[in-house]
C-alpha atoms as a PDB file:
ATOM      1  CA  UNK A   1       0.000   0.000   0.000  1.00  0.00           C
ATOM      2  CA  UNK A   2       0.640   3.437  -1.124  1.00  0.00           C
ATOM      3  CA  UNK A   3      -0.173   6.965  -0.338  1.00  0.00           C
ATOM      4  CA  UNK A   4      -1.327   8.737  -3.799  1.00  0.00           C
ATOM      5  CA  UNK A   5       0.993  11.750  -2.381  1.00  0.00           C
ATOM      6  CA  UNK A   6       3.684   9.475  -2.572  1.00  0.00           C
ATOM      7  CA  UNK A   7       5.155  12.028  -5.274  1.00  0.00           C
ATOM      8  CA  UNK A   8       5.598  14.107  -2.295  1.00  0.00           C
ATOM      9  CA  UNK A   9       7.542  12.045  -0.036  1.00  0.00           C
ATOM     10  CA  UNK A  10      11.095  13.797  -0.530  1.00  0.00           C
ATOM     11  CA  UNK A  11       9.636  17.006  -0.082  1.00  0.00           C
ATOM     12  CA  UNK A  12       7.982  15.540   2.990  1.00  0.00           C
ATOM     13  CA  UNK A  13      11.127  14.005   4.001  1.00  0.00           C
ATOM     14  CA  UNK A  14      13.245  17.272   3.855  1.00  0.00           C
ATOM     15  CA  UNK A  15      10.592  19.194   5.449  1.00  0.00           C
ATOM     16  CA  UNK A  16      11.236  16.445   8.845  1.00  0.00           C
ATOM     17  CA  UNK A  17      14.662  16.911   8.251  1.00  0.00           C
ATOM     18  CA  UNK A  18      14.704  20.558   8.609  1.00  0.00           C
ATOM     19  CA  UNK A  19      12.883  20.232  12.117  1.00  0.00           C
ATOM     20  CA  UNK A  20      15.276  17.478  13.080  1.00  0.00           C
ATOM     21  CA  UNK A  21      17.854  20.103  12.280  1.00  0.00           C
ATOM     22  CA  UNK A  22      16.847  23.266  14.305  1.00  0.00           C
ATOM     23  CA  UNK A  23      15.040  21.655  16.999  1.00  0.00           C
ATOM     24  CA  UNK A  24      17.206  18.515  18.055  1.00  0.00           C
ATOM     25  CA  UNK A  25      20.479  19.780  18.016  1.00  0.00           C
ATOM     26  CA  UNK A  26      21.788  16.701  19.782  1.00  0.00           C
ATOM     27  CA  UNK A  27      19.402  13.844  18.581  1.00  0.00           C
ATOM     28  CA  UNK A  28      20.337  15.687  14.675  1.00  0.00           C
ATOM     29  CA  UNK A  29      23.823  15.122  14.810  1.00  0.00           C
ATOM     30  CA  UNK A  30      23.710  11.610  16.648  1.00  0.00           C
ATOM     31  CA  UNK A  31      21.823  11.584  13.295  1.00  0.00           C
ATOM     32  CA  UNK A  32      24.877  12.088  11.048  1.00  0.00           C
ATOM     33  CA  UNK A  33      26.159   9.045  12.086  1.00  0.00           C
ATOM     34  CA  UNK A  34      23.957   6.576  10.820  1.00  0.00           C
ATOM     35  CA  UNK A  35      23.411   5.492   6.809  1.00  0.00           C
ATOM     36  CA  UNK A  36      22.144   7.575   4.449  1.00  0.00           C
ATOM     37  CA  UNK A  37      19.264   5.902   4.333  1.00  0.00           C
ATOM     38  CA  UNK A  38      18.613   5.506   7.492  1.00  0.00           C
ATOM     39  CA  UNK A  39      18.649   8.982   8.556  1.00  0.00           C
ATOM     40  CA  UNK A  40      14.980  10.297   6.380  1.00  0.00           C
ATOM     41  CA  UNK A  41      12.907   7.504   8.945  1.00  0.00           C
ATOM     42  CA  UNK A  42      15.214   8.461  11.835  1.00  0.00           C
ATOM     43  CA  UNK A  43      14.034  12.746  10.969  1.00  0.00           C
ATOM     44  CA  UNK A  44      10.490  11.865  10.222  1.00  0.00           C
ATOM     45  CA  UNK A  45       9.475  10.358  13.447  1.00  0.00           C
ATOM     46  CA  UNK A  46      11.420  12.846  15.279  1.00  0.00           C
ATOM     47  CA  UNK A  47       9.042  15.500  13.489  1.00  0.00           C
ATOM     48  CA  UNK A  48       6.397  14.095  14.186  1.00  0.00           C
ATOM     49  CA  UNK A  49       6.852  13.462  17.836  1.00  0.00           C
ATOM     50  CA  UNK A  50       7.671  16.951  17.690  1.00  0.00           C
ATOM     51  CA  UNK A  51       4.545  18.145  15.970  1.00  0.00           C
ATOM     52  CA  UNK A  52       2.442  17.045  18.425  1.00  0.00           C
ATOM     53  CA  UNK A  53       4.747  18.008  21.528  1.00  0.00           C
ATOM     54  CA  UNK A  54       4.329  21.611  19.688  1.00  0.00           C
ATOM     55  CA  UNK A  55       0.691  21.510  19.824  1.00  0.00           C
ATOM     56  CA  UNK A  56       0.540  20.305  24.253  1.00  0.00           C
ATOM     57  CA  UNK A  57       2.699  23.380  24.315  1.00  0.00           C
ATOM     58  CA  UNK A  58       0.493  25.597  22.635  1.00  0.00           C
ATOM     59  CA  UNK A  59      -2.266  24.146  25.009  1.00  0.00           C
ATOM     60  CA  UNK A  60       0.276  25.232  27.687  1.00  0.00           C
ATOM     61  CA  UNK A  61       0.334  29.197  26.327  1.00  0.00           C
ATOM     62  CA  UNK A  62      -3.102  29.227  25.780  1.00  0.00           C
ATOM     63  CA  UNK A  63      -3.939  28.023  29.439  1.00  0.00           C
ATOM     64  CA  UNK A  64      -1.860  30.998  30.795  1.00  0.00           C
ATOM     65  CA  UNK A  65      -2.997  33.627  28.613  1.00  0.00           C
ATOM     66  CA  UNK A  66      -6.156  33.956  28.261  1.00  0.00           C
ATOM     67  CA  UNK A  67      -9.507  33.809  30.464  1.00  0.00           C
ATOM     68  CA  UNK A  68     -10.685  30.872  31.918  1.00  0.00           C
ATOM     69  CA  UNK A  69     -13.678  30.554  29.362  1.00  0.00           C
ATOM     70  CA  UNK A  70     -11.605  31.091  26.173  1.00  0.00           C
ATOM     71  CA  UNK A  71      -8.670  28.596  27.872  1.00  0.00           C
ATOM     72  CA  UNK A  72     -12.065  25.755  27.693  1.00  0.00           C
ATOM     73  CA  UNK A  73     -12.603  26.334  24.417  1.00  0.00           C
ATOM     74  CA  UNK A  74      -8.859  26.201  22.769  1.00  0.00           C
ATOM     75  CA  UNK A  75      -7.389  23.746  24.840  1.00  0.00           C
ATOM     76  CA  UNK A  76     -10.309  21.696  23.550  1.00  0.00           C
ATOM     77  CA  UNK A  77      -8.968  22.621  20.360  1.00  0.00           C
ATOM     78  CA  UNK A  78      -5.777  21.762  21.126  1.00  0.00           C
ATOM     79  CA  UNK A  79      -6.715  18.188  22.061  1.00  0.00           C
ATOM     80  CA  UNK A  80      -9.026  17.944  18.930  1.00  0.00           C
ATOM     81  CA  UNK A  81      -5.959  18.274  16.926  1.00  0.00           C
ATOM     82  CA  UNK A  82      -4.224  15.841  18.540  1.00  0.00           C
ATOM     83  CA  UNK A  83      -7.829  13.396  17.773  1.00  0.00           C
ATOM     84  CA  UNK A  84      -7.546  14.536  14.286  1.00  0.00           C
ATOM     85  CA  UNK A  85      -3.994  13.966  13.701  1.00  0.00           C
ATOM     86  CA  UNK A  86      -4.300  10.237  15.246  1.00  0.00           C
ATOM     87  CA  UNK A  87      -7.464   9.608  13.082  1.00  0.00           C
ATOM     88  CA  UNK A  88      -5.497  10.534   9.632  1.00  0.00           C
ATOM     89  CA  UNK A  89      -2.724   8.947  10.577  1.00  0.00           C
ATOM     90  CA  UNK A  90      -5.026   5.577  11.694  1.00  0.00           C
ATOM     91  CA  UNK A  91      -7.089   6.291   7.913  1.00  0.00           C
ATOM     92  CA  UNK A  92      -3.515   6.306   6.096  1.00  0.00           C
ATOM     93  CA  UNK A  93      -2.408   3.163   7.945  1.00  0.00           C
ATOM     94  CA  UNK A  94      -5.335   1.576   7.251  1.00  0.00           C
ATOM     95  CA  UNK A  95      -5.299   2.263   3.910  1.00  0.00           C
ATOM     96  CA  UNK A  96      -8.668   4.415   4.239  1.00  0.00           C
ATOM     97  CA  UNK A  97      -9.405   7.275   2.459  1.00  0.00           C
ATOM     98  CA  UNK A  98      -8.109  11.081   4.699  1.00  0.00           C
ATOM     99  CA  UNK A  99     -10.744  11.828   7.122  1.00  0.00           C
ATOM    100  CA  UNK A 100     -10.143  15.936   6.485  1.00  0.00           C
ATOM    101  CA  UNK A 101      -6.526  17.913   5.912  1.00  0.00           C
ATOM    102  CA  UNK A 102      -4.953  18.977   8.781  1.00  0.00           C
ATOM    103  CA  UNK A 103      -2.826  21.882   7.383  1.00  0.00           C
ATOM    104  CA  UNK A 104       0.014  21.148   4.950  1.00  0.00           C
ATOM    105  CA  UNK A 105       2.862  20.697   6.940  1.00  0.00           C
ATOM    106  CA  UNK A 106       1.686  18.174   9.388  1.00  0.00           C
ATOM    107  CA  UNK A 107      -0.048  16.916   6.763  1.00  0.00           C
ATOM    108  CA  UNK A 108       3.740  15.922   4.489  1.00  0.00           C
ATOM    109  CA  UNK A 109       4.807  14.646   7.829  1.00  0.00           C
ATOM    110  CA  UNK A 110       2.268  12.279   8.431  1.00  0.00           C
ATOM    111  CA  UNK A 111       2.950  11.680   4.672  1.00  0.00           C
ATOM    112  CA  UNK A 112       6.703  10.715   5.584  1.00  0.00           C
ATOM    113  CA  UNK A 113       5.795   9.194   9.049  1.00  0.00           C
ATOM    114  CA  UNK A 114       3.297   6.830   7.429  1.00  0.00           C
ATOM    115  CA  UNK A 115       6.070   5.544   4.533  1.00  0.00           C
ATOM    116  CA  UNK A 116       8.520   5.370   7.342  1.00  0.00           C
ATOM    117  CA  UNK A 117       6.269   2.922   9.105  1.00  0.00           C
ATOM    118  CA  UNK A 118       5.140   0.705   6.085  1.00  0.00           C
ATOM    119  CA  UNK A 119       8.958   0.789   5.006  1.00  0.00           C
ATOM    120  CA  UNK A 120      10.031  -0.388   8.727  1.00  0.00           C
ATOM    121  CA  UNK A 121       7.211  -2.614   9.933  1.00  0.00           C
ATOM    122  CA  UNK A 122       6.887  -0.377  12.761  1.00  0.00           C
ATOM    123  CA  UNK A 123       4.012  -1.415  15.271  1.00  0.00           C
ATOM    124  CA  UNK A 124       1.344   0.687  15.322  1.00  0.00           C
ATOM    125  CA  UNK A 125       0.497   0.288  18.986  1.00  0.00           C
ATOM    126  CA  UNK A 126       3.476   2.685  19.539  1.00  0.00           C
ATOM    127  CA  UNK A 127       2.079   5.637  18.262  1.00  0.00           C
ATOM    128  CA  UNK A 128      -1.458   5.570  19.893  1.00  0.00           C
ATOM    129  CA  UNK A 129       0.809   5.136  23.524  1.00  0.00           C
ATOM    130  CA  UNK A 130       2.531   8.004  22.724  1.00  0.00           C
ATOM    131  CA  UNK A 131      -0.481  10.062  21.675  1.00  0.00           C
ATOM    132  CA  UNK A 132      -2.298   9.024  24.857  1.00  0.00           C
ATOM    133  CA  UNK A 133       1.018  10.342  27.034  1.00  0.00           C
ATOM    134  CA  UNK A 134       0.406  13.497  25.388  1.00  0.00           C
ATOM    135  CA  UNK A 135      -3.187  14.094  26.204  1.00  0.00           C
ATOM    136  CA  UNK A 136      -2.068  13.835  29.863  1.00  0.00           C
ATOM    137  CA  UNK A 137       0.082  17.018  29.207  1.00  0.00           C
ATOM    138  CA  UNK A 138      -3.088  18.819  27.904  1.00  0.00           C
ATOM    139  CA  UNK A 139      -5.223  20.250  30.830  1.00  0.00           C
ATOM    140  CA  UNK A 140      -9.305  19.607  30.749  1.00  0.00           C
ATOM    141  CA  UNK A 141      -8.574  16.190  29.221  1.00  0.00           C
ATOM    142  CA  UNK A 142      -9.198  13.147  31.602  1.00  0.00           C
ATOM    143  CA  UNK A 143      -6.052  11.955  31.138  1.00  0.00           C
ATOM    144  CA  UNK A 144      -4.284  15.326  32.261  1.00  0.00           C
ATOM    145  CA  UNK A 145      -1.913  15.506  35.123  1.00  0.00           C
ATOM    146  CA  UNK A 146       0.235  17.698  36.689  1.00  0.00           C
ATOM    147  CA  UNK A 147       1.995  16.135  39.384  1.00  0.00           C
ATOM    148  CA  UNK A 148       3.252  12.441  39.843  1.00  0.00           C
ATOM    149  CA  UNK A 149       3.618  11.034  43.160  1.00  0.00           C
ATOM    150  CA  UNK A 150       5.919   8.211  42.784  1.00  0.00           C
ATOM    151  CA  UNK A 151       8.641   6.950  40.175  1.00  0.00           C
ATOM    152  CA  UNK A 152       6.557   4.053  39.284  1.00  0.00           C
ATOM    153  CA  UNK A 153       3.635   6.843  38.267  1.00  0.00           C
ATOM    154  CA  UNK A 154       5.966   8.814  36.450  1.00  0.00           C
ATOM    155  CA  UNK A 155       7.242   6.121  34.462  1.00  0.00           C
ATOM    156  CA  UNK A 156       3.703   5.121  33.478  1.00  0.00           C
ATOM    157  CA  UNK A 157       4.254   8.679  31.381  1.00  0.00           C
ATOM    158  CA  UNK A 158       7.272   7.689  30.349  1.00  0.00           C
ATOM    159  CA  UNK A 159       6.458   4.295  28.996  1.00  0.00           C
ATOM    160  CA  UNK A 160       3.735   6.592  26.199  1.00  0.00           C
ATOM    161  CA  UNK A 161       6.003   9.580  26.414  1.00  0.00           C
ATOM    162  CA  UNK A 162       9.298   8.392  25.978  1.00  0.00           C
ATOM    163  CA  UNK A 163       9.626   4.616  26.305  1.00  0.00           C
ATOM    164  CA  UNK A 164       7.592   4.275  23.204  1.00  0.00           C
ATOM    165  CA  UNK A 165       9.647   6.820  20.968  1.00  0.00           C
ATOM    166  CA  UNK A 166      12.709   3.906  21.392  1.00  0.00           C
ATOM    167  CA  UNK A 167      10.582   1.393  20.493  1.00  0.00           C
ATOM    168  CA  UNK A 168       9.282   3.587  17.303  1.00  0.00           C
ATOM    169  CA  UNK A 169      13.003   3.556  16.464  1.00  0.00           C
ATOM    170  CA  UNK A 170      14.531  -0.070  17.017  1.00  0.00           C
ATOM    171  CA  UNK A 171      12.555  -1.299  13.891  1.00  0.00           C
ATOM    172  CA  UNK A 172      14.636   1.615  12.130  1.00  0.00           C
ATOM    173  CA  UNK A 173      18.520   0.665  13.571  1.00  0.00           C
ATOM    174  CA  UNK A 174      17.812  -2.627  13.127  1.00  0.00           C
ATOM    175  CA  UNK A 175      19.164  -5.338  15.611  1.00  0.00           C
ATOM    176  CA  UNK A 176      21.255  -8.364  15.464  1.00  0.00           C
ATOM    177  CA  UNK A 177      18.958 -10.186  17.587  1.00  0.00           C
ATOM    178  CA  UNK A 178      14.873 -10.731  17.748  1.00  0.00           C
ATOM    179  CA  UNK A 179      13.200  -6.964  17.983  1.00  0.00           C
ATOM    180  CA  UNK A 180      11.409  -8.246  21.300  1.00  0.00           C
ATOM    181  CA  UNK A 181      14.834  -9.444  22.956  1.00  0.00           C
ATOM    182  CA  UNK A 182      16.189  -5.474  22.292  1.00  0.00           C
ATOM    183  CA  UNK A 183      12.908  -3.683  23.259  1.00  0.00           C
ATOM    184  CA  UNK A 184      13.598  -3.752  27.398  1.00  0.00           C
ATOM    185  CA  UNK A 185      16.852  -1.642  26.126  1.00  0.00           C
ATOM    186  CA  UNK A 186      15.562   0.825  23.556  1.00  0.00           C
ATOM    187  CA  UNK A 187      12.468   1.715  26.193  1.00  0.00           C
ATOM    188  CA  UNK A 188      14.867   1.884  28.839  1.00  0.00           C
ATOM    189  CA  UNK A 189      16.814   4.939  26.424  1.00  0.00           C
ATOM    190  CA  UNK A 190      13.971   6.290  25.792  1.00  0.00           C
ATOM    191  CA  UNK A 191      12.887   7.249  29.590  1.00  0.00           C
ATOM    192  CA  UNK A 192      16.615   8.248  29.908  1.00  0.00           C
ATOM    193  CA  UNK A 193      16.507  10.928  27.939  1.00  0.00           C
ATOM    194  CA  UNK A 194      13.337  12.162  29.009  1.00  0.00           C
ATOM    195  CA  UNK A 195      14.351  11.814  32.636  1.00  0.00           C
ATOM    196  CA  UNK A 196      17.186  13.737  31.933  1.00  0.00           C
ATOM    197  CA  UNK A 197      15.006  16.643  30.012  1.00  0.00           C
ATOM    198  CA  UNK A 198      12.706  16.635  33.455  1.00  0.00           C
ATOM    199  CA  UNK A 199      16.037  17.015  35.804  1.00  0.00           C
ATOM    200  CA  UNK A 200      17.062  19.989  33.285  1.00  0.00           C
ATOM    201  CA  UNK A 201      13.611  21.607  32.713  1.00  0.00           C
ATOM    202  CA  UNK A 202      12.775  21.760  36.129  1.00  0.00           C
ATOM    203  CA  UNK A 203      11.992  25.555  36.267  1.00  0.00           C
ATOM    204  CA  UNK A 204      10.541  25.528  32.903  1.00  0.00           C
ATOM    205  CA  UNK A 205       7.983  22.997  33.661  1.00  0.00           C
ATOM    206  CA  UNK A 206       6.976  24.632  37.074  1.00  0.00           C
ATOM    207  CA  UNK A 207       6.242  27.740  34.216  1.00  0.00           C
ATOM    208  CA  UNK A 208       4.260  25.732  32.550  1.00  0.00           C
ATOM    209  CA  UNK A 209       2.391  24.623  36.054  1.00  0.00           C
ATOM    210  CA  UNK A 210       3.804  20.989  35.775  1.00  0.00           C
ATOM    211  CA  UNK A 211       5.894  18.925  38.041  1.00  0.00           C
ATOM    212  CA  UNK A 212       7.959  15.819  36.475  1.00  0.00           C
ATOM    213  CA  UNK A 213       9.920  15.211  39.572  1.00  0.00           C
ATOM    214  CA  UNK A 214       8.060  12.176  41.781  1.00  0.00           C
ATOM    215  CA  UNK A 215       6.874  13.840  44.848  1.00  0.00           C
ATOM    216  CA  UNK A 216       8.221  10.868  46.967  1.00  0.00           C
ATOM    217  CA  UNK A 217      11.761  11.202  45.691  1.00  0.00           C
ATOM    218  CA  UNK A 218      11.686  14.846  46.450  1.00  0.00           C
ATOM    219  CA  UNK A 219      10.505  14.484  50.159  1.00  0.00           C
ATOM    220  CA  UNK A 220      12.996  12.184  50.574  1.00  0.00           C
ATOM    221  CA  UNK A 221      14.951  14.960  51.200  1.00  0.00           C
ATOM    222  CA  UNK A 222      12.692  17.753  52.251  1.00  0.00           C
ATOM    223  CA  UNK A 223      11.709  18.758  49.379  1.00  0.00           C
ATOM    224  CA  UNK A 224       7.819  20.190  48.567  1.00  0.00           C
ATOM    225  CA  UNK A 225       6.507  22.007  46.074  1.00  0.00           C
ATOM    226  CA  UNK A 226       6.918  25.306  47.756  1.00  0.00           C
ATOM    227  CA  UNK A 227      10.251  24.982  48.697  1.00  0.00           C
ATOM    228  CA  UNK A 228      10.238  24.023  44.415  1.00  0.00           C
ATOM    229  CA  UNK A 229       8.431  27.648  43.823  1.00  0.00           C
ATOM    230  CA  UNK A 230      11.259  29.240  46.119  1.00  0.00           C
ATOM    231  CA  UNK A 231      14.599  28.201  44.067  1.00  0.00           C
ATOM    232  CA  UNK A 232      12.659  29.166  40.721  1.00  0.00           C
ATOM    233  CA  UNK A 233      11.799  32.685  42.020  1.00  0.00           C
ATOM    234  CA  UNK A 234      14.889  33.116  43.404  1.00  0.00           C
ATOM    235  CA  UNK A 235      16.927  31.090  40.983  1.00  0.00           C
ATOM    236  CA  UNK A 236      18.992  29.878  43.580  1.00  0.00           C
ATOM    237  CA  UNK A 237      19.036  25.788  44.228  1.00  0.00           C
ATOM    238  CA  UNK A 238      18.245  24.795  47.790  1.00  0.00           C
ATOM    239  CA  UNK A 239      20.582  22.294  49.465  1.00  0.00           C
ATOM    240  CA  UNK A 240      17.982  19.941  50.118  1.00  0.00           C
ATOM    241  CA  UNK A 241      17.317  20.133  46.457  1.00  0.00           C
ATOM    242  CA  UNK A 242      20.580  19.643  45.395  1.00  0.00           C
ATOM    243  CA  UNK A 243      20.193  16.421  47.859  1.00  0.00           C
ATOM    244  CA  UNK A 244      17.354  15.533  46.147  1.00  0.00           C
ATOM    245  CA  UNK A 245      18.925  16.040  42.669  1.00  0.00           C
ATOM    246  CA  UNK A 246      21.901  13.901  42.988  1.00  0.00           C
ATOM    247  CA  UNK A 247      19.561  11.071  44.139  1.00  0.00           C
ATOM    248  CA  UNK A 248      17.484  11.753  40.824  1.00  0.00           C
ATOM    249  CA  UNK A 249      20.689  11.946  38.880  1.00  0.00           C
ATOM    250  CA  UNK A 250      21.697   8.983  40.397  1.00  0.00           C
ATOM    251  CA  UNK A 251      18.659   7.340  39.283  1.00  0.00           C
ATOM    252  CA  UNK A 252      18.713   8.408  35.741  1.00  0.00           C
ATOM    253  CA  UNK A 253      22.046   7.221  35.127  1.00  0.00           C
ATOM    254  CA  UNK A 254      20.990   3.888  36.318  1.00  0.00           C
ATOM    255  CA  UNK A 255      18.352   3.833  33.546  1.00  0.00           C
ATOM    256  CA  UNK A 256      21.192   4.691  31.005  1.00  0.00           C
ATOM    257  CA  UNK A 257      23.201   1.689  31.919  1.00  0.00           C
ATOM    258  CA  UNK A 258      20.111  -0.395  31.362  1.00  0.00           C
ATOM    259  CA  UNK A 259      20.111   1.005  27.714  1.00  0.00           C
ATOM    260  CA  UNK A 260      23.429   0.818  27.261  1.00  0.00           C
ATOM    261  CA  UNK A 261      23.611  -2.520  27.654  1.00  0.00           C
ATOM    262  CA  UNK A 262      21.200  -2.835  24.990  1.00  0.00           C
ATOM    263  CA  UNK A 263      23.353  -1.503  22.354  1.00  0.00           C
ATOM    264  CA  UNK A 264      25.393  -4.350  21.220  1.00  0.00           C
ATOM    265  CA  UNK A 265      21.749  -5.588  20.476  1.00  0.00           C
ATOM    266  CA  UNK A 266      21.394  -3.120  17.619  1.00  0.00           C
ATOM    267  CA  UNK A 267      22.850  -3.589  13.678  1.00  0.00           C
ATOM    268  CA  UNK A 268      26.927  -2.463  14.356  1.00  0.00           C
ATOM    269  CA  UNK A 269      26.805   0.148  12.423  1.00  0.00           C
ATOM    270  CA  UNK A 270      24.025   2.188  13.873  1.00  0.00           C
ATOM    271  CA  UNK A 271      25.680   1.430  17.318  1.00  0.00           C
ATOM    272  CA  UNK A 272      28.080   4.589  16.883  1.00  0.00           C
ATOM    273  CA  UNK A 273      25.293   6.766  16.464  1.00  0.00           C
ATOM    274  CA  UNK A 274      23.007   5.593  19.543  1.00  0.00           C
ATOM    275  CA  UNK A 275      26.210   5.265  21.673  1.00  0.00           C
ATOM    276  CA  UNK A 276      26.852   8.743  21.089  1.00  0.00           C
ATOM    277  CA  UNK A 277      23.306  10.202  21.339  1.00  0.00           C
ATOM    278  CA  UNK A 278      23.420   8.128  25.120  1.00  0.00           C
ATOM    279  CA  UNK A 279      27.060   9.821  25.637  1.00  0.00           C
ATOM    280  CA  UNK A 280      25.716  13.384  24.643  1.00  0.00           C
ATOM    281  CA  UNK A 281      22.242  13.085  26.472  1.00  0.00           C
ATOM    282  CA  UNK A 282      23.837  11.804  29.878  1.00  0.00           C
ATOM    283  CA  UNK A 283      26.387  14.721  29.471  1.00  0.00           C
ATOM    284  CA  UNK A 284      23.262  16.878  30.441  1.00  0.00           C
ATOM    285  CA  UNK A 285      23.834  15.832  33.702  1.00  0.00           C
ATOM    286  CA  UNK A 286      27.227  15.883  34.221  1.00  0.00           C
ATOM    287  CA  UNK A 287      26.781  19.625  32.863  1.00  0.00           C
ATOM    288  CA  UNK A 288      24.105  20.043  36.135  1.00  0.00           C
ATOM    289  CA  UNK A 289      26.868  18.570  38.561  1.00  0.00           C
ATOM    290  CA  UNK A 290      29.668  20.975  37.395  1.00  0.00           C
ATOM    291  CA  UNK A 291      27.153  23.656  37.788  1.00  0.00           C
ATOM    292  CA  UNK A 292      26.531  22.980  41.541  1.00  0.00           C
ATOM    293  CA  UNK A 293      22.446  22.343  40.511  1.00  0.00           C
ATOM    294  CA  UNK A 294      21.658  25.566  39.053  1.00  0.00           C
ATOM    295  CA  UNK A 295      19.216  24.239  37.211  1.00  0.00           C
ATOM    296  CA  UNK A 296      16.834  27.129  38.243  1.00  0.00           C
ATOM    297  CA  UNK A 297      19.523  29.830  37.238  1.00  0.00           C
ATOM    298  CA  UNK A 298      20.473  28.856  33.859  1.00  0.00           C
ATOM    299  CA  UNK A 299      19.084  25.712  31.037  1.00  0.00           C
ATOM    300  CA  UNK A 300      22.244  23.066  31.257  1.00  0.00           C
ATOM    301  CA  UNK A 301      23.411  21.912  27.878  1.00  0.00           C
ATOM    302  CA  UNK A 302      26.425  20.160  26.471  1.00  0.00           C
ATOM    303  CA  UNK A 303      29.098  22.424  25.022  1.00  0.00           C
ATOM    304  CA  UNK A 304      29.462  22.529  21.456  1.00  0.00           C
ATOM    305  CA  UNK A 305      32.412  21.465  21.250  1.00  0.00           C
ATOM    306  CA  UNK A 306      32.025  18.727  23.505  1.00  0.00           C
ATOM    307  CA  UNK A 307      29.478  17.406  20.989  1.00  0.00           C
ATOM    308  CA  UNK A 308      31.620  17.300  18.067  1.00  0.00           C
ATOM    309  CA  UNK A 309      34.343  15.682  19.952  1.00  0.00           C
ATOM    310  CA  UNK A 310      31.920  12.615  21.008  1.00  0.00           C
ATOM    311  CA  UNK A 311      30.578  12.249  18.032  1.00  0.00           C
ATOM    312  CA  UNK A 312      33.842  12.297  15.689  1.00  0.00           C
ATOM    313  CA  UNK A 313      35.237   9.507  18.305  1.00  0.00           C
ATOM    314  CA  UNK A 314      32.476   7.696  17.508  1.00  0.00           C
ATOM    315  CA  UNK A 315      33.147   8.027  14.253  1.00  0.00           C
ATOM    316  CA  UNK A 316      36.490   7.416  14.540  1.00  0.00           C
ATOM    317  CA  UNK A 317      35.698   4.273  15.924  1.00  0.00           C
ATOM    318  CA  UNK A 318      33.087   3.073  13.474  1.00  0.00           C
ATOM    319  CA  UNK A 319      35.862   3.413  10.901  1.00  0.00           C
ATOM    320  CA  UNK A 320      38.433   1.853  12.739  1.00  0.00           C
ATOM    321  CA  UNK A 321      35.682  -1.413  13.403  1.00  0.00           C
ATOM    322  CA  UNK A 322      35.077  -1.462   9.838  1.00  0.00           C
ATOM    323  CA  UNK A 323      35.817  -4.618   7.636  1.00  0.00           C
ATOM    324  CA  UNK A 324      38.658  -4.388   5.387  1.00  0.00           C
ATOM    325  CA  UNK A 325      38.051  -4.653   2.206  1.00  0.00           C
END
C-alpha cells in the first residue's frame, strides 16, 4: 500500500529533516552518524513526535494567557488536533481514504511518518501510547496531570512519552537479535533521555504549572513544592534540592546503563550513532553537577564542542571497526 501523495515524499522528508535540524540539536547530529538511508525515517518520526509536543505546548500558552472561558474552548482545540492527527494517521495506515486535511505541513509529515512505518514494519500500537502520554500534558482532558507522586507513576508517562519513541526507532537501527529481545533496552533509552530533560527543565515545567519530579523522591529529602516555587523565584538551588537532585541523577544514570547494555543488540553500524546520542544526552547531567544544581539559574546543555568531539570519536571508531576490504 501506497499513499497517492507518494510524489511528495522527498519534499515531505526534507521538510522532517529541517525540524530534526533546528530543533534537536543533539538527537540531529547523533543523526549524522547513521546510513544515508537511514537517517529520512530516523528525521520523520522525530518531526512528528515533535509536531504534536508543539501543539501540548500551545495548550500550555493558551492556558496561561487567556480567560478561563476562552482557555475551555482552545485547549479543547488543542486536544481535537491531537484526535484529528491520530485519526489521519489511523485512515492512512489503514489504507482508508483522509478523514479531512490537517494543514500542509503536518499533513507531508504524516505523509513521511506513514512511509517510514510501512517501510520499517513499525508497530502501530506505539504511536497511539505516545499520543495518549500526550493528552495527559493537555489540561481539561481526563487523562491530564500535573503532578506524579511516585517513580513508578511517572514512568507510566514515560512508557507513552518516551519509552515508546525507542521502540518507534529499534525497527529503524535494526538489531542483530529478535526486535522483542532489544525492546527492554531501547524503552529503557527512551525514559533516559526524558528523565534527563525533566532534571534539566525543572523551572521551565513549574512555568508551565507541571511537576515531572516524583513527589516521593523529592521528600525524601525535604523537598515540597513550595520549597520548588522558592529556588525558581529566586533562581537559587536549595541544598535539600541539590540532595534531592543527585539522588534523581543517580537514578537516571541507572536507567542509562540499562540502555546501554542494549546496544550491542542493535545492527553495528548504527551502534556509533546511539552510543553517542546516550554519551551526549547523559552529558546533560554531568553539565548540572559541574554547575553545583543551578538548574533554576540557567538551562544546562552540552558544550558545542564537547558534541563534536563525542561524536567524531564515535566516528572514529566506526571506521576503525570497519571490515577491510
Amino acid at each position: 500500500m501506497r499513499d497517492p501523495g507518494a510524489a511528495q515524499l522527498p519534499v515531505a522528508y526534507r521538510e522532517c529533516r529541517q525540524i530534526a535540524a533546528a530543533h534537536g540539536r543533539t538527537y540531529f547530529l547523533a543523526t549524522r552518524l547513521l546510513s544515508a538511508e537511514r537517517r529520512p525515517a530516523v528525521h520523520a518520526l522525530y518531526a512528528f513526535a515533535r509536531t504534536v509536543d508543539d501543539i501540548v505546548d500551545r495548550a500550555d500558552v493558551i492556558e496561561g494567557t487567556l480567560d478561563p472561558a476562552a482557555i475551555d474552548h482552545r485547549v479543547e482545540d488543542c486536544a481535537g488536533l491531537l484526535d484529528r492527527i491520530e485519526k489521519q494517521l489511523r485512515s492512512r495506515l489503514e489504507g482508508n481514504p483522509l478523514p479531512e486535511q490537517i494543514g500542509e505541513k503536518r499533513d507531508r509529515i504524516l505523509l513521511a511518518l506513514t512511509d517510514t512505518i510501512e517501510r520499517y514494519d513499525i508497530a502501530h500500537q506505539h504511536f497511539w501510547t505516545f499520543m495518549d502520554a500526550m493528552r495527559m500534558d493537555i489540561v481539561g482532558t481526563k487523562q491530564y496531570r500535573d503532578r506524579y507522586a511516585t517513580m513508578a507513576e511517572l514512568r507510566e508517562y514515560m512508557c507513552g512519552s518516551a519509552a515508546a519513541i525507542g521502540l518507534q526507532l529499534l525497527p529503524v537501527l535494526g538489531t542483530v537479535v529478535p526486535v522483542a529481545e532489544a525492546e527492554p533496552a531501547a524503552a529503557a533509552l527512551g525514559e533516559a533521555f526524558q528523565l534527563t530533560n525533566f532534571l534539566r527543565d525543572v523551572a521551565e515545567d513549574l512555568d508551565r504549572g507541571r511537576v515531572y519530579l516524583p513527589a516521593d523522591e523529592l521528600a525524601a529529602f525535604g523537598v515540597d513544592h513550595d520549597l520548588l516555587v522558592h529556588c525558581h523565584r529566586t533562581r537559587r538551588t536549595d541544598q535539600r534540592m541539590r540532595r534531592a537532585l543527585a539522588n534523581l541523577i543517580a537514578i537516571n544514570r541507572d536507567i542509562y546503563r540499562v540502555a546501554d547494555r542494549g546496544i550491542d543488540l542493535l545492527e553495528p553500524r548504527v551502534r556509533p550513532a546511539i552510543r553517542a546520542a546516550s554519551t551526549l544526552y547523559a552529558g546533560i547531567l554531568d553539565e548540572i553537577e559541574h554547575f553545583d544544581y543551578a538548574i533554576f539559574a540557567h538551562r544546562m546543555v552540552v558544550p558545542r564542542r564537547r558534541r563534536i568531539r563525542v561524536a567524531a570519536a564515535e566516528f572514529a571508531g566506526a571506521l576503525r571497526r570497519a571490515p577491510r576490504p
